[in-house]
Structure formats: C-alpha cells, structure tokens
PDB file of N, CA and C in Angstrom:
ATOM      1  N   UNK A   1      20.789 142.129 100.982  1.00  0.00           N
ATOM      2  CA  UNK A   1      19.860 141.255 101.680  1.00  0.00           C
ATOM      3  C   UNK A   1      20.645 140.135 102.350  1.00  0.00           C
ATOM      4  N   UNK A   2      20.445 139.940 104.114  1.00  0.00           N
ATOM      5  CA  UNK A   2      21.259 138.918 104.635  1.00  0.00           C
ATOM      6  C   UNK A   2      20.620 137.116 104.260  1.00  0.00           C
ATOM      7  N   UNK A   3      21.504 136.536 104.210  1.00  0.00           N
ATOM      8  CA  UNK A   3      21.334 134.635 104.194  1.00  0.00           C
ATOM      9  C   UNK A   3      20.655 134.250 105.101  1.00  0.00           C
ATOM     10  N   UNK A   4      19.649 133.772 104.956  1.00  0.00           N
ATOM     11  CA  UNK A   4      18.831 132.836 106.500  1.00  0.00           C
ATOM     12  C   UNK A   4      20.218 131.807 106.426  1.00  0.00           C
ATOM     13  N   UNK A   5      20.379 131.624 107.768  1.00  0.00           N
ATOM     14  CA  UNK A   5      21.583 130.418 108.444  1.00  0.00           C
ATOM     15  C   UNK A   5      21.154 129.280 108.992  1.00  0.00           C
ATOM     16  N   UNK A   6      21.311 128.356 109.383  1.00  0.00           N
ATOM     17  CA  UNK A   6      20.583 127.152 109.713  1.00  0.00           C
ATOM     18  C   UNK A   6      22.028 126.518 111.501  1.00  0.00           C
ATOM     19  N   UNK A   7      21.136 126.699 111.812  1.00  0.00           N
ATOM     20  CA  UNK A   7      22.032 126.005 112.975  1.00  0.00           C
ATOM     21  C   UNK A   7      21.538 124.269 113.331  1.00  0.00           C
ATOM     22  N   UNK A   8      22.583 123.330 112.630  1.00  0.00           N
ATOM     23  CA  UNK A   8      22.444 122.061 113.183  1.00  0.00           C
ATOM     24  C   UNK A   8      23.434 121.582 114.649  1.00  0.00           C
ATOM     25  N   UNK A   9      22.407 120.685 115.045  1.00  0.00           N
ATOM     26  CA  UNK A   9      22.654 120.530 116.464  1.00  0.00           C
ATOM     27  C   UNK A   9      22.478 119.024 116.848  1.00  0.00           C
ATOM     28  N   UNK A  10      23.789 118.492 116.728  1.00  0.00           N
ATOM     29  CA  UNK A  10      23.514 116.701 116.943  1.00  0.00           C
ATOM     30  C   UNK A  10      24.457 116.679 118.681  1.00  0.00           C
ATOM     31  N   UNK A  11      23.362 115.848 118.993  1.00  0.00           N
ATOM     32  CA  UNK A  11      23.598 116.017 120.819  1.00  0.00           C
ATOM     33  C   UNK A  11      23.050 114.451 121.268  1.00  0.00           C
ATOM     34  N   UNK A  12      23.288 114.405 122.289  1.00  0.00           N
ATOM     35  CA  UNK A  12      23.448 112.706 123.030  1.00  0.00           C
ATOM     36  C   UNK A  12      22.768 113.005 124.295  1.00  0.00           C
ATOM     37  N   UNK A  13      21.351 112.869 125.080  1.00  0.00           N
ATOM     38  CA  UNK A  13      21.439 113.637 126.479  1.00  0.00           C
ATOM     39  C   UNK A  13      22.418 112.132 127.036  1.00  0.00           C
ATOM     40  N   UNK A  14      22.373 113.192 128.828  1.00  0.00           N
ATOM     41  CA  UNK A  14      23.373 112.436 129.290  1.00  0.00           C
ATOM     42  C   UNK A  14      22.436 110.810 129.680  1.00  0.00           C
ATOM     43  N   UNK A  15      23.250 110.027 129.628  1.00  0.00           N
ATOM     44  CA  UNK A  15      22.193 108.812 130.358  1.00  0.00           C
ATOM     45  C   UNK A  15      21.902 109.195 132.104  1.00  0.00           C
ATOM     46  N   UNK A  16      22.953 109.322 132.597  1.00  0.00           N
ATOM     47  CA  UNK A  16      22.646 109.457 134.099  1.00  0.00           C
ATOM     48  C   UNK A  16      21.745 110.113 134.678  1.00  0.00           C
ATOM     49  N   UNK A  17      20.732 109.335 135.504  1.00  0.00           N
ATOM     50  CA  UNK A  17      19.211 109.907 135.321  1.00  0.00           C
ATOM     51  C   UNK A  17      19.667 110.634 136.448  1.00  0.00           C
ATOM     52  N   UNK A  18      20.908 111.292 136.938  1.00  0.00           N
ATOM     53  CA  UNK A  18      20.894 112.083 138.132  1.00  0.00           C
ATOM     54  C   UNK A  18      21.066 113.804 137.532  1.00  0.00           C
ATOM     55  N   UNK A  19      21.425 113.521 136.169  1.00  0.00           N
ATOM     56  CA  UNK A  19      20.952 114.841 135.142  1.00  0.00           C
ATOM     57  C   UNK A  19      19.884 115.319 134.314  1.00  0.00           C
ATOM     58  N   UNK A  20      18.768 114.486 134.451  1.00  0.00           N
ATOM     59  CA  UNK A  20      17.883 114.790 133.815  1.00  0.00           C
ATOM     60  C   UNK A  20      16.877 115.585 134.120  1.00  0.00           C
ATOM     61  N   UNK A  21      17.274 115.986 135.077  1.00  0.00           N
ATOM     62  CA  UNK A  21      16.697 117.814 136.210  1.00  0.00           C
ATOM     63  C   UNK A  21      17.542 118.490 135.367  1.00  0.00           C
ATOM     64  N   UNK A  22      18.652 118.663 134.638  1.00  0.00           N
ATOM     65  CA  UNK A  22      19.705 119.416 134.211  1.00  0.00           C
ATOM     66  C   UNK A  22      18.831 119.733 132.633  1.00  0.00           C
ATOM     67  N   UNK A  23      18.913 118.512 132.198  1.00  0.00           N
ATOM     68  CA  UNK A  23      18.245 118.327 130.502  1.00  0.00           C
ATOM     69  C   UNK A  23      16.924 119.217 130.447  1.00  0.00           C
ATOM     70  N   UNK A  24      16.316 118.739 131.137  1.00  0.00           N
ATOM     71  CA  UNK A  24      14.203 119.424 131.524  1.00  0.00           C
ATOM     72  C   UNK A  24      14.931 120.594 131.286  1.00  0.00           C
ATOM     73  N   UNK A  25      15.371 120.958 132.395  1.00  0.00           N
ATOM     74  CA  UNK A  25      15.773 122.721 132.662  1.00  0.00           C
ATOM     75  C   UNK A  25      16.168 123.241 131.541  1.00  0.00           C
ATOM     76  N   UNK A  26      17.511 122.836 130.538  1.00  0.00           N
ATOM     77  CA  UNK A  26      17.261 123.458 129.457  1.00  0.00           C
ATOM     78  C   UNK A  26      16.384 123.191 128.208  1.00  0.00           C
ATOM     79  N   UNK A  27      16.042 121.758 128.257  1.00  0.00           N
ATOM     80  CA  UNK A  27      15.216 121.442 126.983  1.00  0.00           C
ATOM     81  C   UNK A  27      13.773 122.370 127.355  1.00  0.00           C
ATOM     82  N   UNK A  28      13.154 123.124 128.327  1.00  0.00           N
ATOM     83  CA  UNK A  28      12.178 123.954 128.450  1.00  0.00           C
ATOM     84  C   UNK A  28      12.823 125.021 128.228  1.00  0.00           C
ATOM     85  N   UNK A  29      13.724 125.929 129.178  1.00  0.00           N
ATOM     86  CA  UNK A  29      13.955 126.802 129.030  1.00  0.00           C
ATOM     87  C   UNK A  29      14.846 127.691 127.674  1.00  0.00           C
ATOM     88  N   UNK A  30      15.278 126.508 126.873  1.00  0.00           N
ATOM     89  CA  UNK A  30      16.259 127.027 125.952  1.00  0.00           C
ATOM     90  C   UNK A  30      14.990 127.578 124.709  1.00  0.00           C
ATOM     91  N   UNK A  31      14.160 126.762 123.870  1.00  0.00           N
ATOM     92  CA  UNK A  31      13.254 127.449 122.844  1.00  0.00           C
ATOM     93  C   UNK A  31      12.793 128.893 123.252  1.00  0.00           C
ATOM     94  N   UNK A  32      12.666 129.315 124.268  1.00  0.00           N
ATOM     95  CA  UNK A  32      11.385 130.929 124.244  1.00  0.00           C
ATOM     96  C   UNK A  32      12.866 131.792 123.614  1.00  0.00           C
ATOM     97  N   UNK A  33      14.413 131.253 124.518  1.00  0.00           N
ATOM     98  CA  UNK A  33      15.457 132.347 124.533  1.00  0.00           C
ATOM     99  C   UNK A  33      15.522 132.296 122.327  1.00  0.00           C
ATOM    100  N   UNK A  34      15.770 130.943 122.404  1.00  0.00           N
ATOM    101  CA  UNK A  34      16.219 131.155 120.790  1.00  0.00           C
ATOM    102  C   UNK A  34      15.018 131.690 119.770  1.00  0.00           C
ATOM    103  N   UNK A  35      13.951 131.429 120.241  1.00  0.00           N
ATOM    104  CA  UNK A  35      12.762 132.323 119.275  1.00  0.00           C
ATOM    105  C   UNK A  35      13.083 134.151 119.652  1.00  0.00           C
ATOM    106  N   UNK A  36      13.517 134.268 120.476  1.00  0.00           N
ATOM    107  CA  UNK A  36      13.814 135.978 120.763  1.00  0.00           C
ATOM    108  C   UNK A  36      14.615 136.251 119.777  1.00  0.00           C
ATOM    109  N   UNK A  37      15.500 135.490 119.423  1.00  0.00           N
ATOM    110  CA  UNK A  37      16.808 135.930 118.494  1.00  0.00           C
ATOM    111  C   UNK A  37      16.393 135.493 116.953  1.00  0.00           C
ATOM    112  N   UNK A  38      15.243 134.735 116.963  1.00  0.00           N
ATOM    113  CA  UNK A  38      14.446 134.760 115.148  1.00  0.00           C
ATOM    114  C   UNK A  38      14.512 133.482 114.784  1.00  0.00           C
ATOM    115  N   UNK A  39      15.118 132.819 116.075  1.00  0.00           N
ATOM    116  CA  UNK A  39      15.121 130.895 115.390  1.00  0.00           C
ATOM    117  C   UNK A  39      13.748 130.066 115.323  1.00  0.00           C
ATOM    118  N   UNK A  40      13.720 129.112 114.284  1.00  0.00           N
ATOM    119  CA  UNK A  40      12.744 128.704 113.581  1.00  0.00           C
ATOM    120  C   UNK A  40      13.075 127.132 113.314  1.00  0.00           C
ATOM    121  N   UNK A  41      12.343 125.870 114.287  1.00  0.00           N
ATOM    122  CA  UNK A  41      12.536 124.567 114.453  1.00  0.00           C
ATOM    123  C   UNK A  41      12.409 124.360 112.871  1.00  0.00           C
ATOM    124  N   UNK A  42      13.265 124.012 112.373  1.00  0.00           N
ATOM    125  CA  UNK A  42      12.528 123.141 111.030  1.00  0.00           C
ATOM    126  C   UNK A  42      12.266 121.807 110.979  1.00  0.00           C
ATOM    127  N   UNK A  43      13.459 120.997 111.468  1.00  0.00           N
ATOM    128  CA  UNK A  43      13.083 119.985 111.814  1.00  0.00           C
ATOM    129  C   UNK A  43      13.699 119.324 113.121  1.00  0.00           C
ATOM    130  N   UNK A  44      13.358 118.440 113.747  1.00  0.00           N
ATOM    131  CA  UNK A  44      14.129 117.492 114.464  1.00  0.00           C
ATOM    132  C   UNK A  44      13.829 115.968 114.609  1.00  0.00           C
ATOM    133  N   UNK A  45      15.157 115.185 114.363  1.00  0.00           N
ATOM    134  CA  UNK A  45      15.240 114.022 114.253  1.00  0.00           C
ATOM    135  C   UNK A  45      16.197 113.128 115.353  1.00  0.00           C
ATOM    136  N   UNK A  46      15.443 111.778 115.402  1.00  0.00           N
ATOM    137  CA  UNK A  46      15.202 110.970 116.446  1.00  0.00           C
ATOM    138  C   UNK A  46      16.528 109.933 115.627  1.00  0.00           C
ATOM    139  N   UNK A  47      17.689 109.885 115.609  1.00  0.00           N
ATOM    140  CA  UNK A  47      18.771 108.596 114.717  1.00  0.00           C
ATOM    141  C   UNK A  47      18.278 107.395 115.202  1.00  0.00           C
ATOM    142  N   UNK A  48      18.341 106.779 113.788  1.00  0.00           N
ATOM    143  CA  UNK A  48      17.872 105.414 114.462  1.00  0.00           C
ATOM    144  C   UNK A  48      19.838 104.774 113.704  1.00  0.00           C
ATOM    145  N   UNK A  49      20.361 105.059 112.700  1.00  0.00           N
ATOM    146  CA  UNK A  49      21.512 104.580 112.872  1.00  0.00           C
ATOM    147  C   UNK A  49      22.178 105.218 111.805  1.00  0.00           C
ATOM    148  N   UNK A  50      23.742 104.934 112.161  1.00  0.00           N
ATOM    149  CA  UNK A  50      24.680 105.816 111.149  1.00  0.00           C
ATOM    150  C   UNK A  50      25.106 104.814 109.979  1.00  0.00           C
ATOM    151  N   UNK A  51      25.032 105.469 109.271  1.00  0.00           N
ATOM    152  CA  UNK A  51      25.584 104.289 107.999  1.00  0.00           C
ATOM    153  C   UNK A  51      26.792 104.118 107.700  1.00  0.00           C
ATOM    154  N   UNK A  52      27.476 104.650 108.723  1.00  0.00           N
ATOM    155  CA  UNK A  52      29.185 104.778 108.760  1.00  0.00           C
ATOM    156  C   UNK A  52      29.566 103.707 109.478  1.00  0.00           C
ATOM    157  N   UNK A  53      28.839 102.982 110.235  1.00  0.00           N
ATOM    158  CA  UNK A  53      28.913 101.799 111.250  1.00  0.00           C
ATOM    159  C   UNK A  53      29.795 102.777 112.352  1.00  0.00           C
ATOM    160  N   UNK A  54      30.041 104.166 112.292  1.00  0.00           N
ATOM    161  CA  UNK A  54      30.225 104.666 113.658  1.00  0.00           C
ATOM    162  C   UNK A  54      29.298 105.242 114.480  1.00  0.00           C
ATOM    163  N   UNK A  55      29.607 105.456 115.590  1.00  0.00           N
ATOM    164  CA  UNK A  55      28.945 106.152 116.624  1.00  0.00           C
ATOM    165  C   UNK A  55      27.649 106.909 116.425  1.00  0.00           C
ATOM    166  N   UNK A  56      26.285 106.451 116.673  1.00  0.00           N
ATOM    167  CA  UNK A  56      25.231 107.303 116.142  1.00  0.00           C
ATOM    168  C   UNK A  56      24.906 108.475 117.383  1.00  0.00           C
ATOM    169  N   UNK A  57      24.609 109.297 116.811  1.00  0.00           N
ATOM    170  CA  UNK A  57      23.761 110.418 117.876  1.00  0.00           C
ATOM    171  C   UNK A  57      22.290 110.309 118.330  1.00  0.00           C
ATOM    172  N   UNK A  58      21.873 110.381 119.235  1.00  0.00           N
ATOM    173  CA  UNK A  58      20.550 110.309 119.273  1.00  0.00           C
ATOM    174  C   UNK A  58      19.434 111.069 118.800  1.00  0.00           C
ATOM    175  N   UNK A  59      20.242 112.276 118.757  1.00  0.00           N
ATOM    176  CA  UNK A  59      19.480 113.386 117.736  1.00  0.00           C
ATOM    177  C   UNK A  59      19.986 114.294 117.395  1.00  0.00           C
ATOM    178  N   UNK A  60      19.366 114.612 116.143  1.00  0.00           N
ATOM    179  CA  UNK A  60      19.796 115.984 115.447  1.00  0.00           C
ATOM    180  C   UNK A  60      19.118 116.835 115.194  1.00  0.00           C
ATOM    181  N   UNK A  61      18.626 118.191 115.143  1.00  0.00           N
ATOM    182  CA  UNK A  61      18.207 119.366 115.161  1.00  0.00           C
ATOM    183  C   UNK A  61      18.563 120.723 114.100  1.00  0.00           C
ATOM    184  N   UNK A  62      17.704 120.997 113.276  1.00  0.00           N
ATOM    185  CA  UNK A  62      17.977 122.204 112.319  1.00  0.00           C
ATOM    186  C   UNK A  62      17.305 122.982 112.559  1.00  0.00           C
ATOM    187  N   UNK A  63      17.842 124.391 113.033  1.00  0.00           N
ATOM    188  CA  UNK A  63      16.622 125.521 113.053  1.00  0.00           C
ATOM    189  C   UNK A  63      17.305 126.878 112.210  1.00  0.00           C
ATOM    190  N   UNK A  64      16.221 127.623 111.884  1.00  0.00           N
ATOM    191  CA  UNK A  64      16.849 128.500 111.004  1.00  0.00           C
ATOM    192  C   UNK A  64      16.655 129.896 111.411  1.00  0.00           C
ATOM    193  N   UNK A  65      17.368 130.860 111.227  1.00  0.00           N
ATOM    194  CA  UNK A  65      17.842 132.040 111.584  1.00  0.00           C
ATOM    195  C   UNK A  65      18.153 133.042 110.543  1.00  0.00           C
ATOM    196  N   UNK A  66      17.686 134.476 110.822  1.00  0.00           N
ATOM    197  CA  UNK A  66      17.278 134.974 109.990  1.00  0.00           C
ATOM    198  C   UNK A  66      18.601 135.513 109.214  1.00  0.00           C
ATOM    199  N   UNK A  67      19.786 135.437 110.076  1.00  0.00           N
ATOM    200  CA  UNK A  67      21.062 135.946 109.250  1.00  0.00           C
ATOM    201  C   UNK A  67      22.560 135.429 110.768  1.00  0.00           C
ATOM    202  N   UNK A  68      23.667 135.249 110.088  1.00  0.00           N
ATOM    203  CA  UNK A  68      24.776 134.711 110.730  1.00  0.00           C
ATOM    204  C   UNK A  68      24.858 135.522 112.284  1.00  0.00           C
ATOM    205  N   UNK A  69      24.614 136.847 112.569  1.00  0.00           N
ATOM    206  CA  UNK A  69      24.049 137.408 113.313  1.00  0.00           C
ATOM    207  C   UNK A  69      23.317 137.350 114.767  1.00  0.00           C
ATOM    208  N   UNK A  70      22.392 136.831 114.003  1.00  0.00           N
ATOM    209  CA  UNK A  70      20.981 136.125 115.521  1.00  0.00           C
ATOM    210  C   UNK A  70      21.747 135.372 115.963  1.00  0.00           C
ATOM    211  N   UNK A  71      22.719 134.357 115.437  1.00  0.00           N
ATOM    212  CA  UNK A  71      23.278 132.879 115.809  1.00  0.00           C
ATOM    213  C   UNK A  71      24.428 133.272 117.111  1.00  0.00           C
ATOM    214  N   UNK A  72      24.998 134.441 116.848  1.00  0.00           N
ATOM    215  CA  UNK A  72      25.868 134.900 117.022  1.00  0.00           C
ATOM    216  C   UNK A  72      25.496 135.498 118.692  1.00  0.00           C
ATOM    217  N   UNK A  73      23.978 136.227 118.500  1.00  0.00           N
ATOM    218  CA  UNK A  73      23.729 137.055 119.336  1.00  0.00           C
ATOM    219  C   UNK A  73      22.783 135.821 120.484  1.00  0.00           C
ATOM    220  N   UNK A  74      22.495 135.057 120.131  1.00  0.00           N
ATOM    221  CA  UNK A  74      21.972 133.947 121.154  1.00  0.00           C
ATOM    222  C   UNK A  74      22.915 133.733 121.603  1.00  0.00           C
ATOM    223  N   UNK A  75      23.939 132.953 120.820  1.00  0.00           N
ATOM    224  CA  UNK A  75      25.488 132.249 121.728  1.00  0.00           C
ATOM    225  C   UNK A  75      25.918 133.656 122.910  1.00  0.00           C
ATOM    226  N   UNK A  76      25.359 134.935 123.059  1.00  0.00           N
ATOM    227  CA  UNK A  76      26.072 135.612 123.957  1.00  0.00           C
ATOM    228  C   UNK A  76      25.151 136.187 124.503  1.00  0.00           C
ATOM    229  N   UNK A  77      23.613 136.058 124.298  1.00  0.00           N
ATOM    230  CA  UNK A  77      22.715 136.485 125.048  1.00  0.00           C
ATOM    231  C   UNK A  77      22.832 135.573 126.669  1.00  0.00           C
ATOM    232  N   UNK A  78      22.951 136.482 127.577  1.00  0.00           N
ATOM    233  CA  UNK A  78      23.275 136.388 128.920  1.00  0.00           C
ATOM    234  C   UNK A  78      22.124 135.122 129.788  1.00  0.00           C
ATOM    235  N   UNK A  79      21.180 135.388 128.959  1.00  0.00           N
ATOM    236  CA  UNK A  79      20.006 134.090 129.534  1.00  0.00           C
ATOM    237  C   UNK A  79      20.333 132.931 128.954  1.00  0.00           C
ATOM    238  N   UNK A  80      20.710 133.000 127.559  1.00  0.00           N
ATOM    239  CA  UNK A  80      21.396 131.799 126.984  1.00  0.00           C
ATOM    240  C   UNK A  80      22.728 131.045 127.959  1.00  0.00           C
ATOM    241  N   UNK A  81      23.870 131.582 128.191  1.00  0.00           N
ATOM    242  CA  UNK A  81      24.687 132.056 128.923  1.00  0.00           C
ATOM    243  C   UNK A  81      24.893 130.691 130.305  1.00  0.00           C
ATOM    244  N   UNK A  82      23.155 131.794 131.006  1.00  0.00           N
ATOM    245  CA  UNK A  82      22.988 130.906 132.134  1.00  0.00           C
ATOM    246  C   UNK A  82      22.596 129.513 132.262  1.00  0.00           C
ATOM    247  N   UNK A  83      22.052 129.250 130.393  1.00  0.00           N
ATOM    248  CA  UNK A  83      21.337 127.915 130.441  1.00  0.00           C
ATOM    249  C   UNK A  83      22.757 126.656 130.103  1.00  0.00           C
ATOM    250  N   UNK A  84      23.642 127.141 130.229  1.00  0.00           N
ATOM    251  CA  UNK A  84      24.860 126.601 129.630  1.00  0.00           C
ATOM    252  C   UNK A  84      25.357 125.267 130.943  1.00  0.00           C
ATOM    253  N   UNK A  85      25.437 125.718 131.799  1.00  0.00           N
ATOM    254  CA  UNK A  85      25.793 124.705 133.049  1.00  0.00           C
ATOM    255  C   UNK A  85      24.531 123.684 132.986  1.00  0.00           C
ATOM    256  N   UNK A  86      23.471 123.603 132.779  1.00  0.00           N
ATOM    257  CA  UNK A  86      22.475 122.731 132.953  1.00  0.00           C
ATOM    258  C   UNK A  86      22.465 121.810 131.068  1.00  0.00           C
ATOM    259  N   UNK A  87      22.814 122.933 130.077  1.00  0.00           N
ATOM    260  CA  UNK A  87      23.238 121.718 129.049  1.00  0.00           C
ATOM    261  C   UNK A  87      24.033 121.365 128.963  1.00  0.00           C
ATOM    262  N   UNK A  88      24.808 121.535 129.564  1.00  0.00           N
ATOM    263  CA  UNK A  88      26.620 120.465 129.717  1.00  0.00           C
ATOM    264  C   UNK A  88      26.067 119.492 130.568  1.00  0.00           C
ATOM    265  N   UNK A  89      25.258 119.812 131.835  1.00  0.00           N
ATOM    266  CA  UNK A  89      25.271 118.175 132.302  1.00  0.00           C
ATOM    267  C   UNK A  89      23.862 117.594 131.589  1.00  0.00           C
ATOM    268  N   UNK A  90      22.976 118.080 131.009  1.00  0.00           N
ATOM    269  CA  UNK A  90      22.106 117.094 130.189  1.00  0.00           C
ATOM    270  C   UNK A  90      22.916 116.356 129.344  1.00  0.00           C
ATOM    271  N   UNK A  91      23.179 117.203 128.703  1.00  0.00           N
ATOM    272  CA  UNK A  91      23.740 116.258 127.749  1.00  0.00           C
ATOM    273  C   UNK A  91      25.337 115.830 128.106  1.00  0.00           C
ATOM    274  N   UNK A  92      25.338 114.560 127.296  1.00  0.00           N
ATOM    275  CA  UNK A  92      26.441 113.711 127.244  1.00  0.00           C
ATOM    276  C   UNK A  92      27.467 114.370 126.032  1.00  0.00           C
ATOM    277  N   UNK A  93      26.935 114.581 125.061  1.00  0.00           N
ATOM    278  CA  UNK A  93      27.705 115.795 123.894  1.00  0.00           C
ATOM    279  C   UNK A  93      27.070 116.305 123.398  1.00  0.00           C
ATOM    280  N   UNK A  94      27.169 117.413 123.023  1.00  0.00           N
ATOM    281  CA  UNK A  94      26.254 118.695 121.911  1.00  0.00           C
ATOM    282  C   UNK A  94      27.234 119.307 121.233  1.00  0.00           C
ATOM    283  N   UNK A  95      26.839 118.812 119.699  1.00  0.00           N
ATOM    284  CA  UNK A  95      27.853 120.081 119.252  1.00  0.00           C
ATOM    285  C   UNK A  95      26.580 120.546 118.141  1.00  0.00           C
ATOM    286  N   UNK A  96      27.311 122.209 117.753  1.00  0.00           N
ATOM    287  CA  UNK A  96      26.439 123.071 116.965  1.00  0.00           C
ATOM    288  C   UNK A  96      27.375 123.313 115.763  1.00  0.00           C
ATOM    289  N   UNK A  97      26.473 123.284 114.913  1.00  0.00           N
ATOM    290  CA  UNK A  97      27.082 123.698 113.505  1.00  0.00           C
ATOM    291  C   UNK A  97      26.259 124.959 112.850  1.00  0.00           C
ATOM    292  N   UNK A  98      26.989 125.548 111.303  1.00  0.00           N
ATOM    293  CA  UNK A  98      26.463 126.810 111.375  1.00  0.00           C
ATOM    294  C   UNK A  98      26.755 126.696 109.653  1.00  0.00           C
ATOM    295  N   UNK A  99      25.158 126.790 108.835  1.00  0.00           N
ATOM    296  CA  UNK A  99      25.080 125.934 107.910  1.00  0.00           C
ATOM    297  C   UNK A  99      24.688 127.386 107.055  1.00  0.00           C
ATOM    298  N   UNK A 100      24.518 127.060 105.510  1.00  0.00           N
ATOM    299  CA  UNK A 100      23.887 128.469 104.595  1.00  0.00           C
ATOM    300  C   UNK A 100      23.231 127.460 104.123  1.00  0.00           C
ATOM    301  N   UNK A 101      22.269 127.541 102.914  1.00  0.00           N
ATOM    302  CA  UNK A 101      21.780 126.852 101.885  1.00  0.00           C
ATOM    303  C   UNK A 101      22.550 126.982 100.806  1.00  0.00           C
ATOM    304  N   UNK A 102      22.588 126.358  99.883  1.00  0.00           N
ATOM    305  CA  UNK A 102      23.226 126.372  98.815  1.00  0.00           C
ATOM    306  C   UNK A 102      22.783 126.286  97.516  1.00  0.00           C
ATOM    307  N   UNK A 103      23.095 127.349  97.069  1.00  0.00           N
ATOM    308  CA  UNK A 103      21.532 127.373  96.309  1.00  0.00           C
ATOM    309  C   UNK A 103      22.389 127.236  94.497  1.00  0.00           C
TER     310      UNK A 103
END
C-alpha cells in the first residue's frame, strides 16, 4: 500500500503589479491541473510572522497526494509545464517541498 505525500509550498507573489496578469494566470489555472494528478488542498496559510526574526513568507500551502508518484507526474505533466513561465513571474519565490507523515 503506497504513502499519501504532502507537498508544501511557501511562495512570496511578486510585488510588481506588472505581474499580476502572470500570478491570476497561474493561481486559476494551476488547481484543475493538480486535482487531475489526486492533489487535495488541506490547508493554506496567510504568515503573519517568523519567529526566527528572519525573512517571513507570505504563504504557505499543504496539499496531499495520493503517493510520491502523482507529485512526480504533475511536475512533468506538459500543462503543468506550460504554467511554469507565468509562476516564475508571479511569484517573487516558490519553493516546493515533498513531505510523508510520520506516524
């Protein structure tokens, strides 16, 4: 029996409101592609601050997936792919992580 996987996702959009045609475009178009591949919002959060006194993100994102797999097969699904130039300029940084539970 495979591990549900959890993909966290702490990202910054860009400020420059001359990208935020870029952000729309994928913040609509990216959910229908990742529900094809079995992903599941669990939560998402709005930082209000880091307790490290470093650099906070503006948000972070956990969705879950039915095995290491789906995660795998979104990152190379070809519609995913195309949405890639429009989240590089939304956002200011995105990075993805690739989590198990621990049980």
């Amino acid at each position: 029996m495979s591990q549900s996987v959890f993909l966290l996702i702490e990202a910054n959009p860009n400020p420059n409101p001359n990208q935020k045609e870029a952000l729309q475009d994928y913040l609509t178009k990216a959910p229908a592609i990742t529900a094809e591949h079995g992903a599941v919002l669990v939560a998402r959060y709005n930082i209000e601050t880091a307790l490290d006194g470093g650099e906070k993100s503006a948000l972070f994102a956990v969705m879950s997936f039915p095995d290491r797999q789906a995660v795998d097969n979104l990152f190379n699904d070809p519609k995913y792919k195309a949405l890639i130039p429009s989240r590089d300029l939304g956002f200011s940084s995105i990075r993805f992580f690739i989590g198990t539970e621990k049980i």
